[in-house]
N, C-alpha and C. Protein backbone atom coordinates (compact mmCIF):
# COMPACT_ATOMS: atom_id res chain seq x y z
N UNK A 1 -13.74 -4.70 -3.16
CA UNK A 1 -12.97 -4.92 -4.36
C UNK A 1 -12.48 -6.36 -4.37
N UNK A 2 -12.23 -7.18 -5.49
CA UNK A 2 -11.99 -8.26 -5.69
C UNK A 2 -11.13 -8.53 -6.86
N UNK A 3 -9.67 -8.51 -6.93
CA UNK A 3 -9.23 -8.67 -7.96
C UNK A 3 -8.97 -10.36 -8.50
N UNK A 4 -9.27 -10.42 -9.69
CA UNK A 4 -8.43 -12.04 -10.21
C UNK A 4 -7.26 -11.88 -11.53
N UNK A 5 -6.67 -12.57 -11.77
CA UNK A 5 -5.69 -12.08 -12.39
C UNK A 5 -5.97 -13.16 -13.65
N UNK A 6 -5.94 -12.15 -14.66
CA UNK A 6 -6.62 -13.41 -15.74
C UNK A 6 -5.35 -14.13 -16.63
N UNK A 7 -4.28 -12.78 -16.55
CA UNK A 7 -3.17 -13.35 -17.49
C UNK A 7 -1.79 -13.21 -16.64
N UNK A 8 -0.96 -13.88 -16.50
CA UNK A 8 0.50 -13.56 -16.16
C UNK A 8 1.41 -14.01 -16.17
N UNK A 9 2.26 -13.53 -17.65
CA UNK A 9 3.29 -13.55 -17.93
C UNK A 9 4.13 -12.65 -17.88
N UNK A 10 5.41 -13.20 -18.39
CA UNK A 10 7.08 -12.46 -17.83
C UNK A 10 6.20 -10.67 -17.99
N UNK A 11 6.07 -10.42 -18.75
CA UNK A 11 6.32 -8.97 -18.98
C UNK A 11 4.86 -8.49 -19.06
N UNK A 12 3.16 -9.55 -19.12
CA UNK A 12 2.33 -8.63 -18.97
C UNK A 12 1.54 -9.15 -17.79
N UNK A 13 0.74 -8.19 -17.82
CA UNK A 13 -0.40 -8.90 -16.32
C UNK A 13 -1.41 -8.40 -16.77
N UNK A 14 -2.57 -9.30 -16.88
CA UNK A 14 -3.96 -8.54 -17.08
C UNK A 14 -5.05 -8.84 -15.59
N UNK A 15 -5.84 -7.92 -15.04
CA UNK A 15 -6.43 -8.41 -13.83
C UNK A 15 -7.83 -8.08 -13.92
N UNK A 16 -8.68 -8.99 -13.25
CA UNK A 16 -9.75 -8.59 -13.52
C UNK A 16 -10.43 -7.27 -11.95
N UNK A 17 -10.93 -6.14 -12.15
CA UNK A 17 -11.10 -5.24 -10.86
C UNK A 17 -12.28 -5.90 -10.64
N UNK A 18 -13.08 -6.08 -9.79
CA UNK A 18 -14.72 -6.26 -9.08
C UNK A 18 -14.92 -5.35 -8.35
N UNK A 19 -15.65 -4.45 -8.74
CA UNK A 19 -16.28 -3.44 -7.36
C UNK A 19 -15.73 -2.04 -7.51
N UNK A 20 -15.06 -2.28 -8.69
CA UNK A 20 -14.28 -0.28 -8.81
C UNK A 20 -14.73 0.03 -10.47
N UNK A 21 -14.54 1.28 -11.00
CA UNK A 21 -14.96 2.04 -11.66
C UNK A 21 -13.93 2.83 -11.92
N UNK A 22 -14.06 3.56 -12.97
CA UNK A 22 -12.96 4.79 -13.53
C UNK A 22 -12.32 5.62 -12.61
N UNK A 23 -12.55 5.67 -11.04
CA UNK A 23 -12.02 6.99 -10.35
C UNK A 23 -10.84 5.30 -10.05
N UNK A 24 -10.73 4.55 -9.50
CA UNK A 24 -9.57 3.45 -9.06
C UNK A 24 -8.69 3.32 -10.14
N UNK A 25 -9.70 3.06 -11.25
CA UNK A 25 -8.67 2.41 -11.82
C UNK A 25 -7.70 3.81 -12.93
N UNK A 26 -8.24 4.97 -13.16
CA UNK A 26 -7.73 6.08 -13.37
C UNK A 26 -6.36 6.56 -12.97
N UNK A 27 -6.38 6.49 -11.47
CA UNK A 27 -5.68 6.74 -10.39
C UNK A 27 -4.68 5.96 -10.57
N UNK A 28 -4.93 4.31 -10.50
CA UNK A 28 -4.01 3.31 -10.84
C UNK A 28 -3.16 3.69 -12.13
N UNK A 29 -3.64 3.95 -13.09
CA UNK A 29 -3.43 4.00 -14.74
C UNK A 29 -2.38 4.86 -14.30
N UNK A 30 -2.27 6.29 -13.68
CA UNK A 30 -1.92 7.12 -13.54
C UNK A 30 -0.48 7.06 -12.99
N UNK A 31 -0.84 6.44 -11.60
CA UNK A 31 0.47 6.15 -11.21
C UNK A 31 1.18 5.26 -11.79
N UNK A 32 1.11 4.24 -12.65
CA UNK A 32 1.65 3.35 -13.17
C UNK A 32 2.69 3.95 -14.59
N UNK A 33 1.94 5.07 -15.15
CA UNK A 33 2.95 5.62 -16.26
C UNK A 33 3.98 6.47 -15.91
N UNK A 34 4.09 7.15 -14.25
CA UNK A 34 5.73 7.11 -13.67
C UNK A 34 6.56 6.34 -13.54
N UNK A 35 6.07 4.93 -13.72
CA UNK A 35 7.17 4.18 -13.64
C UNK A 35 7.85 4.18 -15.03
N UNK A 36 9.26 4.39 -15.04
CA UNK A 36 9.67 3.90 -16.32
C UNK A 36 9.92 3.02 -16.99
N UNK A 37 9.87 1.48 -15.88
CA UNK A 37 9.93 0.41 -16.51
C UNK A 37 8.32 0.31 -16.94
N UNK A 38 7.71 0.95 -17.08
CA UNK A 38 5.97 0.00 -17.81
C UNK A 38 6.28 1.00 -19.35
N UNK A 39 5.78 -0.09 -19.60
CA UNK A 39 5.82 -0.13 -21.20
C UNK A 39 4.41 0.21 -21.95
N UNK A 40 3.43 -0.25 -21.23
CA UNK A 40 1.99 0.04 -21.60
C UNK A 40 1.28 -0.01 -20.47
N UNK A 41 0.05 0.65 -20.44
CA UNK A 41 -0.77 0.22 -19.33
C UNK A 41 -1.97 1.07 -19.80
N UNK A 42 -3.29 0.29 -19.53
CA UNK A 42 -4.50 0.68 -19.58
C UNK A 42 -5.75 -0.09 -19.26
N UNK A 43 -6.82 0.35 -19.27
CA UNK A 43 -7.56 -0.79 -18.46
C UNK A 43 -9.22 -0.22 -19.35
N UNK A 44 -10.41 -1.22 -19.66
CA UNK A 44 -11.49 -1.16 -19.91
C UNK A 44 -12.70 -1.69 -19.45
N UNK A 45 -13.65 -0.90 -19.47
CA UNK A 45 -14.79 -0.99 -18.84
C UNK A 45 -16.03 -2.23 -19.46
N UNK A 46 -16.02 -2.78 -19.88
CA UNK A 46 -17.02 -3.59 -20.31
C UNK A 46 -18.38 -3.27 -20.64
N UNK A 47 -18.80 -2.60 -19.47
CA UNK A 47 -20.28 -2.68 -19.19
C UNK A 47 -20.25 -1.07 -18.41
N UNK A 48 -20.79 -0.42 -18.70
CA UNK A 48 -20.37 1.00 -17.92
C UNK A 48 -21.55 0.65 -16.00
N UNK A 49 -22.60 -0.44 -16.71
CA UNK A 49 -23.28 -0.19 -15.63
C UNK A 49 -22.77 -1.22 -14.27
N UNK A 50 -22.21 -2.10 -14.53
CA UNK A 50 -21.51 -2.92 -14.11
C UNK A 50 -20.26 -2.56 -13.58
N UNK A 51 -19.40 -2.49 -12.13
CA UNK A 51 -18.08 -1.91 -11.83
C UNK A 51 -17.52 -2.87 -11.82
N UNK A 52 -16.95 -3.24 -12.80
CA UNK A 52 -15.81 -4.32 -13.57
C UNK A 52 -14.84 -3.80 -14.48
N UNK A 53 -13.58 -3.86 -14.38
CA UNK A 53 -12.80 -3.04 -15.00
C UNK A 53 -11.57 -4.46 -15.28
N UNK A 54 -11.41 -4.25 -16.67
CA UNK A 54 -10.21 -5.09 -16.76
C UNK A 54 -9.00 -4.40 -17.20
N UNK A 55 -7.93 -5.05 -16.14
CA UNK A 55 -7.03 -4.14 -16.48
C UNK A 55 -5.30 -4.68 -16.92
N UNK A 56 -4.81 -4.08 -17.71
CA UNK A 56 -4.16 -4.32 -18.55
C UNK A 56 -2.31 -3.65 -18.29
N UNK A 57 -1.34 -4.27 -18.07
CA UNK A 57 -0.15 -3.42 -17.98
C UNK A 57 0.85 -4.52 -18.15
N UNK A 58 1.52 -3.67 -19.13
CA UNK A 58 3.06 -4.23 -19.42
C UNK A 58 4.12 -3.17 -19.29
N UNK A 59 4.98 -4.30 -18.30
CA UNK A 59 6.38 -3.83 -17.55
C UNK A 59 7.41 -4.83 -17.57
N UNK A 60 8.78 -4.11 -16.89
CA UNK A 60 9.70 -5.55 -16.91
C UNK A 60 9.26 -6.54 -15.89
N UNK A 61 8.69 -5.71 -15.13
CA UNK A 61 8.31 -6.89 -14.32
C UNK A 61 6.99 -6.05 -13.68
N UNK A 62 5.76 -6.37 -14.09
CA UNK A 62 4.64 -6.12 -14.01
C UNK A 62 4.14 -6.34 -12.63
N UNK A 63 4.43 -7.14 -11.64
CA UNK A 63 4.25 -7.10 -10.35
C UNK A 63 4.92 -6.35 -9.42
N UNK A 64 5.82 -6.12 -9.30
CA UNK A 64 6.86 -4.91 -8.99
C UNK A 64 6.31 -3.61 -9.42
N UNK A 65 5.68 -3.23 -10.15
CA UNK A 65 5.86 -2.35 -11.03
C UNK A 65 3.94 -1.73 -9.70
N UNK A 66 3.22 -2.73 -10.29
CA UNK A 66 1.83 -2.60 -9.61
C UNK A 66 2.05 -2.76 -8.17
N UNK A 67 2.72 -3.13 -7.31
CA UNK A 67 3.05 -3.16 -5.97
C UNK A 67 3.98 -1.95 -5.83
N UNK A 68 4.49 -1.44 -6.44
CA UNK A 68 5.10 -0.41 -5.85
C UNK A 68 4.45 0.93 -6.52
N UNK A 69 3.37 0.89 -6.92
CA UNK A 69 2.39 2.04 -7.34
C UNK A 69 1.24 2.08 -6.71
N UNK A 70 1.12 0.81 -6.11
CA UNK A 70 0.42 1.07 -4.87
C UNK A 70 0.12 1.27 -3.92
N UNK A 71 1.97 1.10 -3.32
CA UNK A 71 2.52 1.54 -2.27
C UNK A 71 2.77 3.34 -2.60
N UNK A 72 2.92 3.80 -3.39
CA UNK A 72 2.69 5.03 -3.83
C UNK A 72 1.82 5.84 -3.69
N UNK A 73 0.76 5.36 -3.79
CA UNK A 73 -0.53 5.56 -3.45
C UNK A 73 -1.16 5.76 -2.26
N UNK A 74 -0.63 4.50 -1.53
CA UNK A 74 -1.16 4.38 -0.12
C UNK A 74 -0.49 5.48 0.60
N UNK A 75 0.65 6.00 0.18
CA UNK A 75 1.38 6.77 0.93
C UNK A 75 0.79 8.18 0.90
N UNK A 76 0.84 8.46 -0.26
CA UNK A 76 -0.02 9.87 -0.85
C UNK A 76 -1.35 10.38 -0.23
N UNK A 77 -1.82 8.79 0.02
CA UNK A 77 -3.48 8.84 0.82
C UNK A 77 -3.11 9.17 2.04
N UNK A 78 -2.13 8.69 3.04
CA UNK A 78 -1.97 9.13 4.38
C UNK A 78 -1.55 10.78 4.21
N UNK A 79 -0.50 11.01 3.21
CA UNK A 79 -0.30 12.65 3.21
C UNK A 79 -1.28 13.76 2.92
N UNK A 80 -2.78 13.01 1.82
CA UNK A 80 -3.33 13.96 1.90
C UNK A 80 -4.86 14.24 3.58
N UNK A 81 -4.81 12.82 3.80
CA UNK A 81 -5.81 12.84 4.89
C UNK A 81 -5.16 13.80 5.94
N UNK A 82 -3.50 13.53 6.55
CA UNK A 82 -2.72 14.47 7.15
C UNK A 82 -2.97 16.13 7.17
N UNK A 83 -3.05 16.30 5.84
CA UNK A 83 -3.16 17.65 5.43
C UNK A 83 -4.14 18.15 5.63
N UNK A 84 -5.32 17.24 5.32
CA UNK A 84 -6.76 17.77 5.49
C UNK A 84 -7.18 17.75 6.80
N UNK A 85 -7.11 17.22 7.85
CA UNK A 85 -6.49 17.07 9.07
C UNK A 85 -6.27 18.01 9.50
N UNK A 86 -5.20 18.42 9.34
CA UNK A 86 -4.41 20.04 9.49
C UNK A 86 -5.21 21.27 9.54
N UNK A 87 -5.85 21.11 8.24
CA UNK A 87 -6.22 22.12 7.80
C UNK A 87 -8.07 22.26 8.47
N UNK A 88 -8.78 21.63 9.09
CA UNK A 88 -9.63 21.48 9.47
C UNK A 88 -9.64 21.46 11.28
């Protein structure tokens, strides 16, 4: 994965994904509309054959907002590998 960040200002961030597809950036989308500071967020595919995703979110503070939904994430990933773990 390779992100670049095409836009960033006070309240939006647009980034460009390299190397992911609808299951990342889904996931992302997802966790990002618990936050209550984001105001919008969504992201589009360009090229379906191509895994390039640009992605799109406005918050009060749009870096905060994506760093701590990804720390969300990462966490969720250790609880479910844990579980599966467990259960195997």
């Amino acid at each position: 994965m390779e992100v670049k960040v095409i836009t960033h200002e006070k309240e939006m961030l647009t980034l460009e994904i390299d190397g992911e597809g609808h299951t990342f950036s889904n996931l992302l989308r997802e966790e990002l509309t618990n936050d209550k500071t984001v105001k919008k967020v969504g992201y589009r595919m360009e090229n379906t054959l191509i895994n390039k995703i640009i992605f799109v979110l406005e918050a009060k503070d749009p870096v905060k907002s994506l760093n701590e939904a990804c720390e969300r994430l990462r966490k969720n990933n250790k609880d479910y590998i844990a579980a599966f773990k467990k259960a195997l």
